[in-house]
Protein backbone atom coordinates (compact mmCIF):
# COMPACT_ATOMS: atom_id res chain seq x y z
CA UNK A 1 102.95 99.44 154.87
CA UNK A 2 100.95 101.61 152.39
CA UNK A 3 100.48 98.73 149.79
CA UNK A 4 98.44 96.86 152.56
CA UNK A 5 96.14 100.00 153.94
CA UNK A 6 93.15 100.30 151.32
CA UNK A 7 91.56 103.52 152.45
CA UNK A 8 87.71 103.73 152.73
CA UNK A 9 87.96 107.29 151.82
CA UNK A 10 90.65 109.26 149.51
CA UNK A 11 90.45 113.14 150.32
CA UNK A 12 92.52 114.85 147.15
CA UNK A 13 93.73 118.37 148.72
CA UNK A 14 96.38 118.31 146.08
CA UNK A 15 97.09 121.82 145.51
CA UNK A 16 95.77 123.43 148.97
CA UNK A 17 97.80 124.97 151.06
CA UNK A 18 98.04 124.93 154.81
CA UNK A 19 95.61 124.54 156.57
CA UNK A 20 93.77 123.48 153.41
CA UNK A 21 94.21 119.73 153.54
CA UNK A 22 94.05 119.49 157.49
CA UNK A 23 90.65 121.74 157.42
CA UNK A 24 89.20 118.61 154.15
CA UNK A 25 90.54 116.29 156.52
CA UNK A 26 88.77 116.96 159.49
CA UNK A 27 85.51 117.61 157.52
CA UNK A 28 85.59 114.76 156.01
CA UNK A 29 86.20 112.73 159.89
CA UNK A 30 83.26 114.11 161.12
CA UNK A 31 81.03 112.47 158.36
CA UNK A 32 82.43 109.45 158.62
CA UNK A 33 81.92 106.04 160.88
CA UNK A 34 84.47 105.41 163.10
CA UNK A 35 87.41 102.65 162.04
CA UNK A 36 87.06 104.34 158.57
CA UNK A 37 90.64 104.67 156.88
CA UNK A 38 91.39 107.68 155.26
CA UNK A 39 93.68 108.54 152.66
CA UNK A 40 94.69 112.29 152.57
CA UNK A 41 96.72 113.53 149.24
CA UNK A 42 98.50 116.65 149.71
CA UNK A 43 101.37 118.54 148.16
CA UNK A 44 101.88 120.55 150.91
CA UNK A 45 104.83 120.55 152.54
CA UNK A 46 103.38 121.52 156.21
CA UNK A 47 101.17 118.94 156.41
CA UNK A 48 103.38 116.47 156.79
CA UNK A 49 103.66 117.01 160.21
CA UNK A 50 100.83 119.22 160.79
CA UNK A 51 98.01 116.54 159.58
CA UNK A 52 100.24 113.92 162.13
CA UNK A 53 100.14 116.29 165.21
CA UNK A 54 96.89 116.71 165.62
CA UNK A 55 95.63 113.14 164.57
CA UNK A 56 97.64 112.09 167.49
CA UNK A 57 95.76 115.10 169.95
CA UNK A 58 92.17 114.37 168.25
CA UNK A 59 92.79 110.39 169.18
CA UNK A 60 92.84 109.29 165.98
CA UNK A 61 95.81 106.73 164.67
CA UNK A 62 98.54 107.62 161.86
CA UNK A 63 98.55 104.13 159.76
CA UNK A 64 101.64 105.46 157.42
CA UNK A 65 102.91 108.51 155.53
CA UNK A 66 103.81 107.86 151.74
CA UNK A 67 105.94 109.86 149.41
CA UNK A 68 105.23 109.80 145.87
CA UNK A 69 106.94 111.93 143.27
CA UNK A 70 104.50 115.57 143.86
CA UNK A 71 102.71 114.55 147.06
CA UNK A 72 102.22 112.50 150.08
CA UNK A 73 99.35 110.33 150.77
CA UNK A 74 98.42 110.21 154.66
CA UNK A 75 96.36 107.32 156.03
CA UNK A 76 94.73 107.81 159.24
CA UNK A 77 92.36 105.57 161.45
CA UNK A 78 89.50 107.29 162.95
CA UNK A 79 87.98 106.74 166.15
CA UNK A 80 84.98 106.51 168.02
């Protein structure tokens, strides 16, 4: 699915560690317009399920989760 979702907005927390990329994410949410798509780049492990869990309690959607060789790229959906 990734190589149809072209993100709005690409948040790089390469390198953080938890809750690193999930606190860039959720900064970067509240500056943006709602139906923006996101693309969060982490190498940590935890956020992998972490960043999913509480997209899906903030209301936002999870377009797809993508593996590449040292980190995953996360696309959400915001909302209104």
């Amino acid at each position: 699915m990734s190589e149809s979702i072209s993100p709005d907005v690409v948040v790089d927390s390469r390198g953080a560690t938890c809750p690193g990329p999930l606190m860039d994410l959720i900064g970067k949410i509240k500056k943006v317009d709602p139906d923006t798509v996101i693309e969060l780049q982490t190498s940590d492990n935890g956020s992998r399920s972490d960043v999913p869990e509480w997209i899906d309690e903030a209301g936002h959607e999870m377009l797809d989760v993508v593996e590449h060789d040292d980190y995953w790229s996360l696309y959400v959906k915001t909302t209104t």
